[in-house]
C-alpha atoms as a PDB file:
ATOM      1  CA  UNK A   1       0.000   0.000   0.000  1.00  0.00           C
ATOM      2  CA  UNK A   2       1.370   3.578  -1.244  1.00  0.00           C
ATOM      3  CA  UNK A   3       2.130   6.117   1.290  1.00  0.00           C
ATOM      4  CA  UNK A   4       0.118   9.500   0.653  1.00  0.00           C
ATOM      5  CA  UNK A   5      -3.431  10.953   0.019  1.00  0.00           C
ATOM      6  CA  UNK A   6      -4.057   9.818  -3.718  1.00  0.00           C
ATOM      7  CA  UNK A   7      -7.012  10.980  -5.503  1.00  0.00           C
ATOM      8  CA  UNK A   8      -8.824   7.376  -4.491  1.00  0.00           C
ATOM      9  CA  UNK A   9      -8.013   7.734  -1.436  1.00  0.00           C
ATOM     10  CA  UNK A  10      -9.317  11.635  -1.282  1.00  0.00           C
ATOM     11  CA  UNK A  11     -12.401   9.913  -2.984  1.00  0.00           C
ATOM     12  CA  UNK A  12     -12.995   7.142  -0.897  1.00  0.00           C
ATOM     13  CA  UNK A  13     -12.377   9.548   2.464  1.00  0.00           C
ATOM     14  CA  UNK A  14     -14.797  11.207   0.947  1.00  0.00           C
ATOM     15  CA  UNK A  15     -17.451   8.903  -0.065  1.00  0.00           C
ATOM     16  CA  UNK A  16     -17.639   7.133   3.118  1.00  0.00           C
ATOM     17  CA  UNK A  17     -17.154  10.218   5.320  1.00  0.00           C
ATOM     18  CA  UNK A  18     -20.678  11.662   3.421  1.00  0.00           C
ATOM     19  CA  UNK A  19     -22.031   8.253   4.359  1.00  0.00           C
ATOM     20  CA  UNK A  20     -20.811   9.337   7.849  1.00  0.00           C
ATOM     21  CA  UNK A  21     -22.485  12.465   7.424  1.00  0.00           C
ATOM     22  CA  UNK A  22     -25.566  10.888   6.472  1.00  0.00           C
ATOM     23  CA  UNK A  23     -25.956   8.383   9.033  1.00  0.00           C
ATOM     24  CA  UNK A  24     -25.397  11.480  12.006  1.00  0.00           C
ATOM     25  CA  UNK A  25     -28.169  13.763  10.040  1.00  0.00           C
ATOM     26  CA  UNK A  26     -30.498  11.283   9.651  1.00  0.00           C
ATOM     27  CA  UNK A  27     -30.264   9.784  12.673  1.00  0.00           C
ATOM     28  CA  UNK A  28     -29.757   6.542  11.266  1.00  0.00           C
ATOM     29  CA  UNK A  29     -26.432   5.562  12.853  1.00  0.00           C
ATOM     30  CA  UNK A  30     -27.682   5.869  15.975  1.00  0.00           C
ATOM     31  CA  UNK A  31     -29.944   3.159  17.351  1.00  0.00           C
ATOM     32  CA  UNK A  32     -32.033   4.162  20.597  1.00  0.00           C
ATOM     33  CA  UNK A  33     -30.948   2.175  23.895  1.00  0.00           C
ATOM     34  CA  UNK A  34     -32.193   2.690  27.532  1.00  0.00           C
ATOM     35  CA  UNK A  35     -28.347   2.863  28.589  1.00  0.00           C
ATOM     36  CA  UNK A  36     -26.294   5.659  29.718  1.00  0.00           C
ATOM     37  CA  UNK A  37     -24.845   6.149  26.471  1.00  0.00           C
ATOM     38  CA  UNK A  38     -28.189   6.483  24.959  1.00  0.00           C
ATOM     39  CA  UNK A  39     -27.436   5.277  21.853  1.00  0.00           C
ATOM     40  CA  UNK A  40     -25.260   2.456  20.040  1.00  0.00           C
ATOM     41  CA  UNK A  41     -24.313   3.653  17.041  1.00  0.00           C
ATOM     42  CA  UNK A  42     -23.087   1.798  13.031  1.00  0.00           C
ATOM     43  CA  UNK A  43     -21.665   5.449  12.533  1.00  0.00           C
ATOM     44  CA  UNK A  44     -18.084   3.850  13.395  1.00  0.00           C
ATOM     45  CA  UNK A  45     -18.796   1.699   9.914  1.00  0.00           C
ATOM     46  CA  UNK A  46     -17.577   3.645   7.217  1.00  0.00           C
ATOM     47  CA  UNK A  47     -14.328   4.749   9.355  1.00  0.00           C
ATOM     48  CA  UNK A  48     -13.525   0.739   9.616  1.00  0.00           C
ATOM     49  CA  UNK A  49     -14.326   0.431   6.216  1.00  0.00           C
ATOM     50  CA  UNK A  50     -12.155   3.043   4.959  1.00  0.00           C
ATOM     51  CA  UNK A  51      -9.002   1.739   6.917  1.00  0.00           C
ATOM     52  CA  UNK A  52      -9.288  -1.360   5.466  1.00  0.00           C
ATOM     53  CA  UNK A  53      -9.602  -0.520   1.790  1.00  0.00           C
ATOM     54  CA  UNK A  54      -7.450   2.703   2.169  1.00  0.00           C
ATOM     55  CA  UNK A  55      -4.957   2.613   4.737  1.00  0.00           C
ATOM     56  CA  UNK A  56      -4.881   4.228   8.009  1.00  0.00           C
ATOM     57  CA  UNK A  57      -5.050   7.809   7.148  1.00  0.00           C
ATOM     58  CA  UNK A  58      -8.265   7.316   5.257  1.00  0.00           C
ATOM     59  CA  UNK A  59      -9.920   5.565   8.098  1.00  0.00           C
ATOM     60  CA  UNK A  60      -8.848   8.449  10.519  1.00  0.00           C
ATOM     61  CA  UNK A  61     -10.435  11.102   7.937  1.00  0.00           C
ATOM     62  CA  UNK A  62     -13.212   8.874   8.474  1.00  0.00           C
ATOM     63  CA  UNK A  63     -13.203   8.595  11.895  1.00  0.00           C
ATOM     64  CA  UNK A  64     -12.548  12.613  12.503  1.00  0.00           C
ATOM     65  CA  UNK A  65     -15.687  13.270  10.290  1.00  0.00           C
ATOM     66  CA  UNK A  66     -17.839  10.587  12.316  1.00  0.00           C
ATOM     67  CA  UNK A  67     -16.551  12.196  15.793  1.00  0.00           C
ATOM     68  CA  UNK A  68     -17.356  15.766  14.608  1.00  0.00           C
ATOM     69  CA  UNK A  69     -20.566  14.114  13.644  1.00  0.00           C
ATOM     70  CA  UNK A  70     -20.959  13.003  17.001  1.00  0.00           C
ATOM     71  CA  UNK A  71     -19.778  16.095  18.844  1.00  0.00           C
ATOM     72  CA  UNK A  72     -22.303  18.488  16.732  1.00  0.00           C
ATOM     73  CA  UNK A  73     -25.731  16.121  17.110  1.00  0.00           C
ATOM     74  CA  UNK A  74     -24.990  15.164  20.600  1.00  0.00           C
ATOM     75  CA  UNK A  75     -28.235  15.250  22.525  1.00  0.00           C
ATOM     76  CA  UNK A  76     -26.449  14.290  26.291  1.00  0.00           C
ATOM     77  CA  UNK A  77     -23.332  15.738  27.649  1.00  0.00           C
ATOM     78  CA  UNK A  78     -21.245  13.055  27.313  1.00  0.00           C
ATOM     79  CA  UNK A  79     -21.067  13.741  23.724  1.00  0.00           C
ATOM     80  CA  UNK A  80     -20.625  17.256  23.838  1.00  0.00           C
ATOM     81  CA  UNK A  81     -16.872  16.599  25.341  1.00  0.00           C
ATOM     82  CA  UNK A  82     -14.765  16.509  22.000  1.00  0.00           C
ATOM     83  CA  UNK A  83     -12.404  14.637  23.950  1.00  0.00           C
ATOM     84  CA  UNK A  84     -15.020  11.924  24.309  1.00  0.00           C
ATOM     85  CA  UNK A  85     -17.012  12.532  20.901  1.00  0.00           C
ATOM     86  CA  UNK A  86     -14.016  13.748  18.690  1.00  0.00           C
ATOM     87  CA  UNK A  87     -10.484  11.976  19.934  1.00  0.00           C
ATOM     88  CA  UNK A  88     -11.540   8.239  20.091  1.00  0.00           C
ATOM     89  CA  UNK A  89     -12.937   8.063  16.951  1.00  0.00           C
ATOM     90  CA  UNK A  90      -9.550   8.875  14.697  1.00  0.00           C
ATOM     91  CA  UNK A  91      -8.381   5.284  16.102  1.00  0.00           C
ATOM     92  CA  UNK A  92     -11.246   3.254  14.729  1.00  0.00           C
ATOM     93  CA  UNK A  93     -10.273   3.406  11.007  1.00  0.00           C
ATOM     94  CA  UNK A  94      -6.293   3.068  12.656  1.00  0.00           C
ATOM     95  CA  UNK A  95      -6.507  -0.088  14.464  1.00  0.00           C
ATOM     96  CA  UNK A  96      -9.119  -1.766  11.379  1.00  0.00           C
ATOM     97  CA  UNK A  97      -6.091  -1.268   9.094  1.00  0.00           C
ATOM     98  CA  UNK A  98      -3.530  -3.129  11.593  1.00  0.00           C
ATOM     99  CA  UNK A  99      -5.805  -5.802  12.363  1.00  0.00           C
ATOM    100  CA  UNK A 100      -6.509  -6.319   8.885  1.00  0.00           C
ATOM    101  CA  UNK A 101      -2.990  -6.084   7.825  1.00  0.00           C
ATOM    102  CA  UNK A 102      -1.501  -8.025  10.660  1.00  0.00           C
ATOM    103  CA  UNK A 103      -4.225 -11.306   9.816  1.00  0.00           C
ATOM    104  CA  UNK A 104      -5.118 -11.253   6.115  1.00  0.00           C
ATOM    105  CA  UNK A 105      -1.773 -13.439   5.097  1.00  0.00           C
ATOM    106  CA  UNK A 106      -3.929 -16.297   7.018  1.00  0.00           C
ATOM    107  CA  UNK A 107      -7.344 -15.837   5.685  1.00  0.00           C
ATOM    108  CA  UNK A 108      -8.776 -12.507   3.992  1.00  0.00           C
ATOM    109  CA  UNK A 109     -12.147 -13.159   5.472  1.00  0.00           C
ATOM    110  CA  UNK A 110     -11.231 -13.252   8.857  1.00  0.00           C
ATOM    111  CA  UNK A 111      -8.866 -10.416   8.983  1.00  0.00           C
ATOM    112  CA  UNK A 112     -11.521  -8.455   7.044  1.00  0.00           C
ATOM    113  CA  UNK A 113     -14.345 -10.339  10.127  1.00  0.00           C
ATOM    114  CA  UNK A 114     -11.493  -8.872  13.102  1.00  0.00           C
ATOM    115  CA  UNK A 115     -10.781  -5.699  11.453  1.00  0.00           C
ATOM    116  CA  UNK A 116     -14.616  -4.609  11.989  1.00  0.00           C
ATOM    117  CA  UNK A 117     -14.871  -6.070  15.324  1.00  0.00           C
ATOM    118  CA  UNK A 118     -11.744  -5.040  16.723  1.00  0.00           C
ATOM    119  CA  UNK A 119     -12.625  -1.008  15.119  1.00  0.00           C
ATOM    120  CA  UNK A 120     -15.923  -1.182  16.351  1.00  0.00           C
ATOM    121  CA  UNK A 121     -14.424  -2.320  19.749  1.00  0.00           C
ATOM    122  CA  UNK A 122     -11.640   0.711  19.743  1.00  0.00           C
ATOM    123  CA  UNK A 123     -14.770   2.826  19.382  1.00  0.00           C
ATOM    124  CA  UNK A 124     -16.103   1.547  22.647  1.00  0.00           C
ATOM    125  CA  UNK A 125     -13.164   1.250  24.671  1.00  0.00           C
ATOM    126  CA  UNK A 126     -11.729   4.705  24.207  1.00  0.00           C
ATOM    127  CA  UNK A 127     -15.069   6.386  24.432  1.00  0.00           C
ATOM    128  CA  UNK A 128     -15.868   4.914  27.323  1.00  0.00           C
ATOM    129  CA  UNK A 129     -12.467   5.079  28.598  1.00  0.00           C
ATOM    130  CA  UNK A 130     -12.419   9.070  28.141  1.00  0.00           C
ATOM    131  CA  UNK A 131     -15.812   8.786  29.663  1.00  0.00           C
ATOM    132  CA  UNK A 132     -14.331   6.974  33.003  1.00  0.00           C
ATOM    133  CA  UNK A 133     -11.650   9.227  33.262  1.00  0.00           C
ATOM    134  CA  UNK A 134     -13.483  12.438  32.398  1.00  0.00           C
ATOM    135  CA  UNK A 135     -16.091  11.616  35.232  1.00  0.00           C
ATOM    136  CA  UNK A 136     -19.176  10.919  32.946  1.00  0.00           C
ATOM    137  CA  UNK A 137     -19.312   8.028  33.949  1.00  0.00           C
ATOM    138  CA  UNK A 138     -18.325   5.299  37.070  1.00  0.00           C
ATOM    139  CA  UNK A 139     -16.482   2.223  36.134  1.00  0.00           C
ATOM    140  CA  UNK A 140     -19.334  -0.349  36.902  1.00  0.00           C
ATOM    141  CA  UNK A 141     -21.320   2.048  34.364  1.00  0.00           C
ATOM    142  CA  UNK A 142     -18.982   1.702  32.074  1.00  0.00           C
ATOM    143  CA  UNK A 143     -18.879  -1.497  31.773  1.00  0.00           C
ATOM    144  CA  UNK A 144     -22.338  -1.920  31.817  1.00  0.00           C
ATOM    145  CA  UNK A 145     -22.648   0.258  28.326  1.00  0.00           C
ATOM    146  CA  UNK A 146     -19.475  -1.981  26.725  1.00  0.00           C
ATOM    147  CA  UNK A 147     -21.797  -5.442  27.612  1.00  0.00           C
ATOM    148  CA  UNK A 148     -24.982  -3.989  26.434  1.00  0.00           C
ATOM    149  CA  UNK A 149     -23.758  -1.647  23.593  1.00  0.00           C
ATOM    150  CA  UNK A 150     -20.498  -2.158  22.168  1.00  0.00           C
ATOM    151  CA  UNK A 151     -20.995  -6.261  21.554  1.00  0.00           C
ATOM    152  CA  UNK A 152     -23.925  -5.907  19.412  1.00  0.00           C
ATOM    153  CA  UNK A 153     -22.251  -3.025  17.690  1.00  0.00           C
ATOM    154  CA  UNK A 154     -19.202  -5.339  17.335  1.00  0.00           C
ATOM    155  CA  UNK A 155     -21.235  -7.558  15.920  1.00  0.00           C
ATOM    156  CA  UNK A 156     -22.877  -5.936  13.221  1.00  0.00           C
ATOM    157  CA  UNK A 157     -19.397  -4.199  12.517  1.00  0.00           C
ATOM    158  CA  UNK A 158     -18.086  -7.413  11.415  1.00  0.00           C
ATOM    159  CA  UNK A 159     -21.780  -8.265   9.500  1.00  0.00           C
ATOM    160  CA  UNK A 160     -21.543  -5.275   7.623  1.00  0.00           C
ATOM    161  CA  UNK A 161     -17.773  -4.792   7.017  1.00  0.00           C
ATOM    162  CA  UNK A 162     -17.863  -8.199   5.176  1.00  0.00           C
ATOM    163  CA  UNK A 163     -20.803  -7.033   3.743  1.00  0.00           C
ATOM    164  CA  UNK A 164     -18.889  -4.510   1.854  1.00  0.00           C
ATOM    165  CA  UNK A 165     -15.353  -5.144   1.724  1.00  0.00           C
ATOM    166  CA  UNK A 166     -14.952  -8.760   0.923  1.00  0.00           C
ATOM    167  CA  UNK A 167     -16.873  -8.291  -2.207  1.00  0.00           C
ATOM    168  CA  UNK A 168     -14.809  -4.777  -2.920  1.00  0.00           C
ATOM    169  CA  UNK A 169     -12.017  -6.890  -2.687  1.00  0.00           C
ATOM    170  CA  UNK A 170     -12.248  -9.334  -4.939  1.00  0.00           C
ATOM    171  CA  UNK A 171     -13.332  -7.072  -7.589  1.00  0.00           C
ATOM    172  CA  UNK A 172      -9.724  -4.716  -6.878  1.00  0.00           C
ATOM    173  CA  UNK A 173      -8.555  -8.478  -7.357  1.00  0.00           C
ATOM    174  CA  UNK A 174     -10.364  -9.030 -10.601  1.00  0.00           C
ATOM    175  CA  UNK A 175      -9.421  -5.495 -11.795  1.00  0.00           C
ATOM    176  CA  UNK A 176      -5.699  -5.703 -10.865  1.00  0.00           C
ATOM    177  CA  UNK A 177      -5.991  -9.586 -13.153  1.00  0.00           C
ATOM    178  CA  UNK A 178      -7.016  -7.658 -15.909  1.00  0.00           C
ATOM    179  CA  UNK A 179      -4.628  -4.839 -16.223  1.00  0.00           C
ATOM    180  CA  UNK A 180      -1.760  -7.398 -16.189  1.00  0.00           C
ATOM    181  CA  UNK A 181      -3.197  -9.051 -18.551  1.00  0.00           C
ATOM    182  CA  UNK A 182      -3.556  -5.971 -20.941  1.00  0.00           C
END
């Protein structure tokens, strides 16, 4: 992978940080929960997404725009701390990219599978982390929100991620074929 903002890369940043966009506007990245956090969120998607196909600048474009996101729509304090809405979130699209790197010489599928659960989880840890040390919220509580949030979002961060990038990949596989070929 090529070191530098390339025009794809610029495009792709920006594609899936308007999907980012969206998702806070609309409302439909976050999912209603009667926790603390008050939502769990697929917002952390695209930014997982990005570092996986991109690299790990692209995923913490990504990430910034979903944290902005987050900071400007919050609806409870906890949110309206950029340290706890803005800084976590450049290290979801980060730590995707390493995970995937680091595991896709065994098996593609699963590094793609652990590069959306272990991004999603880097979104819950270090917001709820910031959270615990910021004094939003106890330990206990904390905990609490990982359990009954961040799993399912795990969850349908790896769902979703295959979803999308397995098949992306095999057709930069397909296209790479052809222009050897040529």
């Amino acid at each position: 992978m090529g070191k530098g903002l390339t025009t794809r890369r610029m495009v792709v940043a920006g594609v899936l940080g308007a999907i980012s966009i969206l998702l806070g506007i609309t409302r439909l990245g976050y999912i209603p929960v009667p926790t603390p956090a008050g939502n769990a969120t697929i917002m952390h998607v695209p930014a997982v997404i990005g570092g996986i196909i991109e690299g790990p600048v692209v995923g913490l474009i990504i990430g910034l725009i979903f944290g902005v996101s987050s900071f400007l729509n919050a609806s409870i304090p906890l949110f309206k701390d950029p340290l706890v809405s803005i800084v976590p979130r450049l290290f979801i699209g980060v730590v995707a990219f390493l995970v995937y790197i680091g595991l896709k010489r065994f098996n593609k599928y699963v590094a793609i599978g652990a590069a959306g659960f272990f991004g999603s989880l880097t979104n819950t840890v270090f917001v709820l982390a910031v959270a615990v040390a910021r004094g939003y919220f106890t330990l206990p509580v904390a905990l609490g929100v990982a359990i009954a949030n961040g799993l399912p979002e795990a969850i349908v961060s790896v769902i979703v991620t295959l979803a999308v990038v397995a098949p992306w990949k095999k057709i930069g596989a397909s296209r790479k074929k052809k222009s050897k070929i040529s």
